[in-house]
Each structure stands twice: as C-alpha cells, then as structure tokens.
N, C-alpha and C. Protein backbone atom coordinates (compact mmCIF):
# COMPACT_ATOMS: atom_id res chain seq x y z
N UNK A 1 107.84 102.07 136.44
CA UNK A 1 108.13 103.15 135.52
C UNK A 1 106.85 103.95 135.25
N UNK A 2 106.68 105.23 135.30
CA UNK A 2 105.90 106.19 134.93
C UNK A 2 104.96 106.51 133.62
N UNK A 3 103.78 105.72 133.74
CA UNK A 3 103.13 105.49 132.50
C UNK A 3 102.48 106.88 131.78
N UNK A 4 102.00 107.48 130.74
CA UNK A 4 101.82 108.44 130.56
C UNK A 4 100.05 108.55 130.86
N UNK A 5 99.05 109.03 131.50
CA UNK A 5 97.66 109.07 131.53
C UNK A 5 97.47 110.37 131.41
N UNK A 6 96.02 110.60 131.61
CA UNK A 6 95.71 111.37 130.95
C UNK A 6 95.44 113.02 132.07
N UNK A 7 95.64 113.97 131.99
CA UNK A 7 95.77 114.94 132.90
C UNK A 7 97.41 115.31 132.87
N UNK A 8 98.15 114.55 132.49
CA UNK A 8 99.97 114.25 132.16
C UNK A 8 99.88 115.51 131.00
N UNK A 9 101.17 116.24 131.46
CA UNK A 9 101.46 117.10 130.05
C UNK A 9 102.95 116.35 130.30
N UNK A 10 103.07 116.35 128.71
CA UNK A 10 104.31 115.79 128.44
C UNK A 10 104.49 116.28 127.17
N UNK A 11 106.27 115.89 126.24
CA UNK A 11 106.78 115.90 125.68
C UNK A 11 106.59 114.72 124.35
N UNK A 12 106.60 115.06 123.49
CA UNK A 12 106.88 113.97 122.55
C UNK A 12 107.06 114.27 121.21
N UNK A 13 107.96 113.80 120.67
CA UNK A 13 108.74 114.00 118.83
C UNK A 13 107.96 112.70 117.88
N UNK A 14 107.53 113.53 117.20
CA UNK A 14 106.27 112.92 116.02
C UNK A 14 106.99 112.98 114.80
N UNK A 15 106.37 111.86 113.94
CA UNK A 15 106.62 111.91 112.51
C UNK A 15 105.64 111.37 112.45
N UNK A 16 104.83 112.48 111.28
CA UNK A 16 103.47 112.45 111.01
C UNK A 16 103.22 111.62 109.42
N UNK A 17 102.30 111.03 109.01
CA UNK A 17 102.46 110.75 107.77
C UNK A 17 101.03 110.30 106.75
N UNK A 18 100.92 110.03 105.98
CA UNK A 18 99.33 109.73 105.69
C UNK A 18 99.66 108.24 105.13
N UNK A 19 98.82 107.83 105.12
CA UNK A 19 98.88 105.55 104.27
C UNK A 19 99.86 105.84 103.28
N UNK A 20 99.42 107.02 102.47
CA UNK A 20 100.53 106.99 101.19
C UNK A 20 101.88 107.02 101.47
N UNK A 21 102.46 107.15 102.56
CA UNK A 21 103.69 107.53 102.81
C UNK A 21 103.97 109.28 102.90
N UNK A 22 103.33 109.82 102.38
CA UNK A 22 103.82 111.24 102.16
C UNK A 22 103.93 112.10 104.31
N UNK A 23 104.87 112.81 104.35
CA UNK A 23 104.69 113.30 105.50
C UNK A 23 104.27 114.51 105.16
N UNK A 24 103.38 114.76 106.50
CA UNK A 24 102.58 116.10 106.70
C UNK A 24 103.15 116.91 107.96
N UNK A 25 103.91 116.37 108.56
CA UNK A 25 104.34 116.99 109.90
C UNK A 25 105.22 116.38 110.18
N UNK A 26 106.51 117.06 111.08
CA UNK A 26 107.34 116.48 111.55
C UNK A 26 108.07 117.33 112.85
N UNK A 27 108.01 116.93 114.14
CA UNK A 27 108.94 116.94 114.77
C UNK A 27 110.42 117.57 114.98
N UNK A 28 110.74 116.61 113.79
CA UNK A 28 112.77 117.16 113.40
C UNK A 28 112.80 118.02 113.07
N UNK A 29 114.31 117.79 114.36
CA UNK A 29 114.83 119.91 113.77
C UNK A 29 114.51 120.66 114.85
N UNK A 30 113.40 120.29 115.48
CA UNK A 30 112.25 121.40 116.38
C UNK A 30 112.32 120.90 118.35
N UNK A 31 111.52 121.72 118.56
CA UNK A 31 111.44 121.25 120.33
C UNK A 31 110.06 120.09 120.32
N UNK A 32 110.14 119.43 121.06
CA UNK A 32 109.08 118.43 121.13
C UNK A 32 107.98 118.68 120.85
N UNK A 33 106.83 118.31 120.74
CA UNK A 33 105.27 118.55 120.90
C UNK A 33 105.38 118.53 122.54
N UNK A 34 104.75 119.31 123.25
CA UNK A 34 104.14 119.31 124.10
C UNK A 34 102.75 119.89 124.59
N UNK A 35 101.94 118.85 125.41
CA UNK A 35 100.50 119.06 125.49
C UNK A 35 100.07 118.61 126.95
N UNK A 36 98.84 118.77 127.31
CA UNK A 36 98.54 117.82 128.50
C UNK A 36 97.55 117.02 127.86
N UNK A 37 97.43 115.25 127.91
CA UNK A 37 97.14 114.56 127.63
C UNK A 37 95.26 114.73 127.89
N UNK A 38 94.84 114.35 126.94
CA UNK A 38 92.88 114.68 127.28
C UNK A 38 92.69 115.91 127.66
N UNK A 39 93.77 116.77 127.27
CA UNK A 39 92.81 118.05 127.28
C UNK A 39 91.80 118.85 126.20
N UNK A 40 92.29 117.75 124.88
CA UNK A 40 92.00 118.47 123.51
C UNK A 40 92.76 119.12 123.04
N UNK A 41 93.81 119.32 123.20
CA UNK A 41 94.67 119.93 122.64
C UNK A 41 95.62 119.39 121.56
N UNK A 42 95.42 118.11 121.61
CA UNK A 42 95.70 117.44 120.38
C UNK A 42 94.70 116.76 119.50
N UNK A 43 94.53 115.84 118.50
CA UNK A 43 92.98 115.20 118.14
C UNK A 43 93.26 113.88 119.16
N UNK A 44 92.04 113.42 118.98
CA UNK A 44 91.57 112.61 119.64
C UNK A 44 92.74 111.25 119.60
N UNK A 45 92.93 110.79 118.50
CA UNK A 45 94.06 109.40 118.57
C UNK A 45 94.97 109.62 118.92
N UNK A 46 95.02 111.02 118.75
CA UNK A 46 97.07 111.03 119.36
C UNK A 46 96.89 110.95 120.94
N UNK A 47 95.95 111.78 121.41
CA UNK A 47 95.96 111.50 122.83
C UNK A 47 96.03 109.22 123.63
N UNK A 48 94.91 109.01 122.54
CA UNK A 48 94.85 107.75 123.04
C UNK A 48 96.09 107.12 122.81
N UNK A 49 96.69 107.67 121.58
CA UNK A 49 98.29 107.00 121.14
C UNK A 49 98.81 106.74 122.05
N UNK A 50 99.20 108.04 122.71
CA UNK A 50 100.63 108.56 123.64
C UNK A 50 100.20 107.89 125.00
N UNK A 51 98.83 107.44 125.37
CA UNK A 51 98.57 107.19 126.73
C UNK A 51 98.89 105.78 127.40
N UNK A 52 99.77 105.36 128.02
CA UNK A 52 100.49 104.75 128.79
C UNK A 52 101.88 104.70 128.45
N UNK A 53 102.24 105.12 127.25
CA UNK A 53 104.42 105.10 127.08
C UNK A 53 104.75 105.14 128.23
N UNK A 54 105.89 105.26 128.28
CA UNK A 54 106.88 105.67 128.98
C UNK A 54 108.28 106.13 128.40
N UNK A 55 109.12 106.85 129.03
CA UNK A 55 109.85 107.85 128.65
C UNK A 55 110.73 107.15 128.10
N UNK A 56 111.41 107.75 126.66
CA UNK A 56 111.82 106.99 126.03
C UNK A 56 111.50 105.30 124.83
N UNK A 57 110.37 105.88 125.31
CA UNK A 57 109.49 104.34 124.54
C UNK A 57 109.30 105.01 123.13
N UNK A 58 109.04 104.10 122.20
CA UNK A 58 108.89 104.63 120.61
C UNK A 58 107.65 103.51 119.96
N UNK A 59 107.18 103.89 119.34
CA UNK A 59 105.90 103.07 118.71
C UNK A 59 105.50 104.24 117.68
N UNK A 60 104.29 103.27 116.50
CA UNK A 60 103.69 103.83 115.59
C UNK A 60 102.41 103.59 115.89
N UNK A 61 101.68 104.61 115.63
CA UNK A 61 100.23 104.69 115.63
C UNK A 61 99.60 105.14 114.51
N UNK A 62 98.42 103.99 114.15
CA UNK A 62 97.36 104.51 113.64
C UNK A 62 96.12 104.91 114.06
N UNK A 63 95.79 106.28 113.21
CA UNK A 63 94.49 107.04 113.73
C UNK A 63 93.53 107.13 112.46
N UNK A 64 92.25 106.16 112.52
CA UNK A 64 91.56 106.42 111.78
C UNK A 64 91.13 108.33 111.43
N UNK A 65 90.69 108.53 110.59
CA UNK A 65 90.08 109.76 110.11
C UNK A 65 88.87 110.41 111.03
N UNK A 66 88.11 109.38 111.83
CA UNK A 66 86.90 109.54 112.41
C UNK A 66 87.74 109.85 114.15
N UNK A 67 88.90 109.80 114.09
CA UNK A 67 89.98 110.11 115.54
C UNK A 67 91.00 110.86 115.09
N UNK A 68 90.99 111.16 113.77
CA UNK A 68 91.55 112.51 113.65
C UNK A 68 90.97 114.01 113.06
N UNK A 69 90.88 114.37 112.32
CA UNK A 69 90.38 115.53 111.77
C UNK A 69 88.38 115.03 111.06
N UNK A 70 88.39 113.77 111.35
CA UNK A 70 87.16 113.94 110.51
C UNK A 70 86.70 113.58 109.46
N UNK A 71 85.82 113.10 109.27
CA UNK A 71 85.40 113.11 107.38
C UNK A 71 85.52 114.38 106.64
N UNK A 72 85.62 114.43 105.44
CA UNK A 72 85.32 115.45 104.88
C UNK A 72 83.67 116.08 104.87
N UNK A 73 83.44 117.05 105.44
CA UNK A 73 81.52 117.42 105.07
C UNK A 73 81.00 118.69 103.74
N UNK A 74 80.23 118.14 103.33
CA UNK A 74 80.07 119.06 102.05
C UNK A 74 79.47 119.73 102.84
N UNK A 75 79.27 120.34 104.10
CA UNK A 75 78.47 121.85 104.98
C UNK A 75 79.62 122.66 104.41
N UNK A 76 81.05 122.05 104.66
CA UNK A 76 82.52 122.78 104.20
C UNK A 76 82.66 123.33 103.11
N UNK A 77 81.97 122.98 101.86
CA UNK A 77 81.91 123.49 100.61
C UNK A 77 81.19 124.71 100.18
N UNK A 78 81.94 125.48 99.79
CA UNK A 78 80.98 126.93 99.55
C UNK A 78 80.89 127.41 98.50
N UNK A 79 80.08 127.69 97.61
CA UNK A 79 80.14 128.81 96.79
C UNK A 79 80.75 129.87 96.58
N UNK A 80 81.45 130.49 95.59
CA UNK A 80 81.74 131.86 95.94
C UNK A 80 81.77 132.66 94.51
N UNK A 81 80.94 133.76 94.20
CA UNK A 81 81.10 134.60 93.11
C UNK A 81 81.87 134.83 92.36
N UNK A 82 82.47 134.16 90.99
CA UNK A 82 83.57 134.38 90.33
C UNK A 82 84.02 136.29 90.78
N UNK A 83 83.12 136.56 90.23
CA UNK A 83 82.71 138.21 90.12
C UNK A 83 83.25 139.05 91.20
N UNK A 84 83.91 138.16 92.73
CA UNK A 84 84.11 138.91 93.62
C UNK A 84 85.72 138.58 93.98
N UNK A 85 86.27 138.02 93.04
CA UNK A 85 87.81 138.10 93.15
C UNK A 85 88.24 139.62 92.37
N UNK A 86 89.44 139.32 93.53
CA UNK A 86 89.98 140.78 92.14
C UNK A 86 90.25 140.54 90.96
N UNK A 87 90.13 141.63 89.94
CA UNK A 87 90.53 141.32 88.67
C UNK A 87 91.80 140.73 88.09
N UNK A 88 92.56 141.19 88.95
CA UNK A 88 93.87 140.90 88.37
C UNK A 88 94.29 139.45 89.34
N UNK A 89 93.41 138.91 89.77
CA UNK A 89 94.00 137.06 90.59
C UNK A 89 93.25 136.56 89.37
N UNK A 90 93.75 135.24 89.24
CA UNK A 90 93.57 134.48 88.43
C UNK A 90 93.10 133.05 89.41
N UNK A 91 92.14 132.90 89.73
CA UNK A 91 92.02 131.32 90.22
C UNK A 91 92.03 130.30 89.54
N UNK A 92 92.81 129.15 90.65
CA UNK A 92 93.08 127.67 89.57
C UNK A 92 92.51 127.00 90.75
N UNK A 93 91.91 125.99 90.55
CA UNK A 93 91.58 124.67 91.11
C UNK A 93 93.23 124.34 92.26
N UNK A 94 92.86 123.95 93.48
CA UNK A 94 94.39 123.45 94.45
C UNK A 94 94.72 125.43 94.73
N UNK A 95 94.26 126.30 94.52
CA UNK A 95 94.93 127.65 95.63
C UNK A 95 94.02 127.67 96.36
N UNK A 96 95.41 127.78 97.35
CA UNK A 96 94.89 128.29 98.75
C UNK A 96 94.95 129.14 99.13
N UNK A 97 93.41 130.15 100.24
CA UNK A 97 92.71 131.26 99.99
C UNK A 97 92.98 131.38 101.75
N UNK A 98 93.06 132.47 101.57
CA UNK A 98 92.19 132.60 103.29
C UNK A 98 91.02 134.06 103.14
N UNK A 99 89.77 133.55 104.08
CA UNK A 99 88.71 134.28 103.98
C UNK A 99 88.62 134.86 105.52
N UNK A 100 87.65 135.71 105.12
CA UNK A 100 87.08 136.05 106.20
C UNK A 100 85.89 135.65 107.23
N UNK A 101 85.69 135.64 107.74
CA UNK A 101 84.13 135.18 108.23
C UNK A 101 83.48 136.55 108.59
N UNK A 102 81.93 136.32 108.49
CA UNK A 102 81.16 137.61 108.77
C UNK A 102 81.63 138.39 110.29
N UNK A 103 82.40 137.82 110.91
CA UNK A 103 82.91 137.74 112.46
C UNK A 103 84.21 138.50 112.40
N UNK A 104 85.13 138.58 111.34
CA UNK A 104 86.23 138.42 111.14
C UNK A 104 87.24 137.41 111.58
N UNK A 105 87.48 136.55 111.70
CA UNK A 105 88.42 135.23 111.80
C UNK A 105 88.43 134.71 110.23
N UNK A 106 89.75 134.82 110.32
CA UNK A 106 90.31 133.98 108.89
C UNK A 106 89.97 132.61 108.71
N UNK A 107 89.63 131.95 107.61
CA UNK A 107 89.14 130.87 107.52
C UNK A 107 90.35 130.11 106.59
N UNK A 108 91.23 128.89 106.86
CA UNK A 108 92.02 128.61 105.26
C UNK A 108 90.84 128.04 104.14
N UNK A 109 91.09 127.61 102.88
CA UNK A 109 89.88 127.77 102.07
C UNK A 109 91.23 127.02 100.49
N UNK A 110 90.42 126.14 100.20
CA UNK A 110 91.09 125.94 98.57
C UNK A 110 89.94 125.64 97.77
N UNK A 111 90.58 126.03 96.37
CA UNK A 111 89.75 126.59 95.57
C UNK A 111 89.39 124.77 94.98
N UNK A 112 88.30 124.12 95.08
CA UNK A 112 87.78 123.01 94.59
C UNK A 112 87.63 122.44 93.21
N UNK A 113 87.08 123.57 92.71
CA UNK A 113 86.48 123.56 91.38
C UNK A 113 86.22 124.77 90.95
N UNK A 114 86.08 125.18 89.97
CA UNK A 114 85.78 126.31 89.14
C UNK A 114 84.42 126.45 88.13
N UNK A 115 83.59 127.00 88.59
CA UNK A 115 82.33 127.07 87.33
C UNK A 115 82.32 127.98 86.94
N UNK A 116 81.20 128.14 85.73
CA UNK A 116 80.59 129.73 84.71
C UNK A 116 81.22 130.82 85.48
N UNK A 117 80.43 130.93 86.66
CA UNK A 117 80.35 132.38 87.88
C UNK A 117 80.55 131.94 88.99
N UNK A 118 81.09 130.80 89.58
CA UNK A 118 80.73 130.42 90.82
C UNK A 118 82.45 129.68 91.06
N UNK A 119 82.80 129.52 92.06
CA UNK A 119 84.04 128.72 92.42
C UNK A 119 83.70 128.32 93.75
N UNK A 120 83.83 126.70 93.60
CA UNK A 120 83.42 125.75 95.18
C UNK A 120 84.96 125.92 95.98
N UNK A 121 84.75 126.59 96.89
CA UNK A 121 86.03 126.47 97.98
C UNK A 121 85.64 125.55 99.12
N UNK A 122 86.78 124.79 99.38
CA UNK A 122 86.82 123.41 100.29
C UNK A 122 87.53 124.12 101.95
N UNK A 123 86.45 124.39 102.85
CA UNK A 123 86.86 124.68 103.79
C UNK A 123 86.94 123.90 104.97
N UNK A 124 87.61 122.51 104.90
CA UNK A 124 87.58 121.29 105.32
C UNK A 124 89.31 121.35 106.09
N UNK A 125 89.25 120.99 106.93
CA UNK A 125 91.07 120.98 107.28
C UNK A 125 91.53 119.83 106.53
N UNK A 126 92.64 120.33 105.83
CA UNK A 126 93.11 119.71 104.84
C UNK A 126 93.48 118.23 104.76
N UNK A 127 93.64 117.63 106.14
CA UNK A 127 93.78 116.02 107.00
C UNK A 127 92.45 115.83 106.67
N UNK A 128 91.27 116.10 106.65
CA UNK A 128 89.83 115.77 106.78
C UNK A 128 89.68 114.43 106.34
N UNK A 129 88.82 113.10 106.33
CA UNK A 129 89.15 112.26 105.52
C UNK A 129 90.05 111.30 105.49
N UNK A 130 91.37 111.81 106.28
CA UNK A 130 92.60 110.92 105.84
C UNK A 130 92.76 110.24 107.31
N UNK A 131 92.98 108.62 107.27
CA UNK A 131 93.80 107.93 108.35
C UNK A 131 95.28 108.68 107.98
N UNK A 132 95.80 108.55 109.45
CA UNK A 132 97.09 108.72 109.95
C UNK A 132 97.96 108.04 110.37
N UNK A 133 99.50 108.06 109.87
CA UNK A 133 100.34 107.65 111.13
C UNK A 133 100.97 108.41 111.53
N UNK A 134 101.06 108.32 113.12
CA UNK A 134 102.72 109.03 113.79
C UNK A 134 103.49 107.72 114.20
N UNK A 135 104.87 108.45 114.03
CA UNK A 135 105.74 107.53 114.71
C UNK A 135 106.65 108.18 115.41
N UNK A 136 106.03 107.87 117.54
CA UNK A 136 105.83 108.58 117.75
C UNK A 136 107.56 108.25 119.03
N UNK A 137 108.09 109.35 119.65
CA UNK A 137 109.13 109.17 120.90
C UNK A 137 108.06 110.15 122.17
N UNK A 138 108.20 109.03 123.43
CA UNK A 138 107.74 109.76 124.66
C UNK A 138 109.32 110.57 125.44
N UNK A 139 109.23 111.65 124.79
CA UNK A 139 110.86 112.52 125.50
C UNK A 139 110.88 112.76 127.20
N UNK A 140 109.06 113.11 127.37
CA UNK A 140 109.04 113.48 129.11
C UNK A 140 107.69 113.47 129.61
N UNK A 141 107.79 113.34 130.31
CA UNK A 141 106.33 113.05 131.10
C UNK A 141 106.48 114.53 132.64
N UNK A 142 105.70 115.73 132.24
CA UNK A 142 105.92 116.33 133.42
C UNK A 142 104.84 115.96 134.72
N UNK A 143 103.44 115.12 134.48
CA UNK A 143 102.99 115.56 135.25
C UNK A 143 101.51 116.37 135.24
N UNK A 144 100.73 115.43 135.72
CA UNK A 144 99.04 116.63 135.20
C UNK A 144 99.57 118.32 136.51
N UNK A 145 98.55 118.85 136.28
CA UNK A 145 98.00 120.30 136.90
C UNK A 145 97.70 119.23 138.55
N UNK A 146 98.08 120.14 139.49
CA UNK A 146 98.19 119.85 140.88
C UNK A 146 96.50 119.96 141.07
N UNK A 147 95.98 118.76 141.74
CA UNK A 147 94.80 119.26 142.13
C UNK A 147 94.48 119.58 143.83
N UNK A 148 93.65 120.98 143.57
CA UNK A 148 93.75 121.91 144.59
C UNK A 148 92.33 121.55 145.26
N UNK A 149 91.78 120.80 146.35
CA UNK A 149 90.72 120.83 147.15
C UNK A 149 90.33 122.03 147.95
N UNK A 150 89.04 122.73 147.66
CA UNK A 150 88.95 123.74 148.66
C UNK A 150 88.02 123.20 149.49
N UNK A 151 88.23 123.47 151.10
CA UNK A 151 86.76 123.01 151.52
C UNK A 151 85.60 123.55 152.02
C-alpha cells in the first residue's frame, strides 16, 4: 500500500484543536487540505504527521509549538502611539488590527495592552506558543512533481 513521503502532494481532512480542547480549524464542510508534503507549505509537524499514512488511514497528532508556529517573541511586540488612531476608534485590549508595513503588506496585529500614550500590539501568529492537535484523514495521495533529468 502507498505510503505518503515526502515530495507526495496529497489530500487530507483535519480537525485542528489546541490541549484545551477549543478548535481553531477545521476541515468540515470544505474540500480537503491539499499540499505537497516537505515543501513548507504546511508547518513543520503536520508535514512529519501526515508522512507515511496511507489512504484512508486516520490518526491524531501532536505538534509541539517549537513544530508549529513557534514561541511567542517579544521582537513581535510593538509600540504604537495612542495619538495615531483615529479619533473616533476606541481601542480595547483582544482587537484585532491590521497594519501596514513601511513596504506595504498588511500585517494582522492585536491590541496587547493599553498605556498613558502608547498601545503594545502583539504581532505574533495567533497559534504562536501553543502545542497542537490534528485529527487527521489521508483522502489521497497524488504523487510528488515528475522528476525531469536533463543531460
């Protein structure tokens, strides 16, 4: 039977969840996840998760934080000028912002804390920190990218 490795893009229906139980993602309802395995296109544990199933196989995985999104890093934490919201927003501690970068690319951003003049926004992906589970179905296995020798 056809094990899943890595260069394999395949199919697979996730239920995502954190230790607490709460889900963050899900699958249902939707068309599969599909990716090619070690390309990065997913984080790091899910790839190692999914690598050998086979089609139709089901299992749960855990992904430490350091194989998924990361620790949280206070580099992520920013300052930002009370003074430069508009007048009429009101910030609370938990809204979520999106910024700009000097580049223009949107950044997501929640508001941390609130001081005098200053508000710490947490620009951390919001998983940062957290072990994971999926629980995960292998739906299909298509197959890595054909490799082409020139000589």
């Amino acid at each position: 039977m056809q094990q899943v490795k890595s260069g394999d893009t395949i199919k697979v229906h996730y239920h995502g969840r954190l230790v607490s139980g709460e889900t963050f993602d899900s699958s249902q309802g939707r068309e599969p996840l599909e990716f090619e395995v070690g390309s990065g296109m997913v984080i790091p544990g899910f790839d190692n998760g999914v690598t050998g199933m086979t089609i139709g196989e089901k299992k749960t995985i855990h992904i430490p934080a350091d194989q998924a999104y990361g620790p949280k890093s206070a580099e992520y934490m920013v300052e930002f000028p009370l003074n430069q919201f508009p007048p009429d927003m009101k910030p609370e501690v938990g809204m979520p912002l999106t910024m700009t970068t000097a580049q223009g690319h949107p950044v997501q951003v929640v508001i941390a804390e609130i001081k005098e003049e200053v508000v710490i926004l947490d620009a951390n992906h919001p998983l940062a920190g957290q072990d994971l589970i999926f629980d995960l179905e292998l739906v299909e296995i298509k197959g890595g990218s054909p490799l082409i020798i020139m000589p």
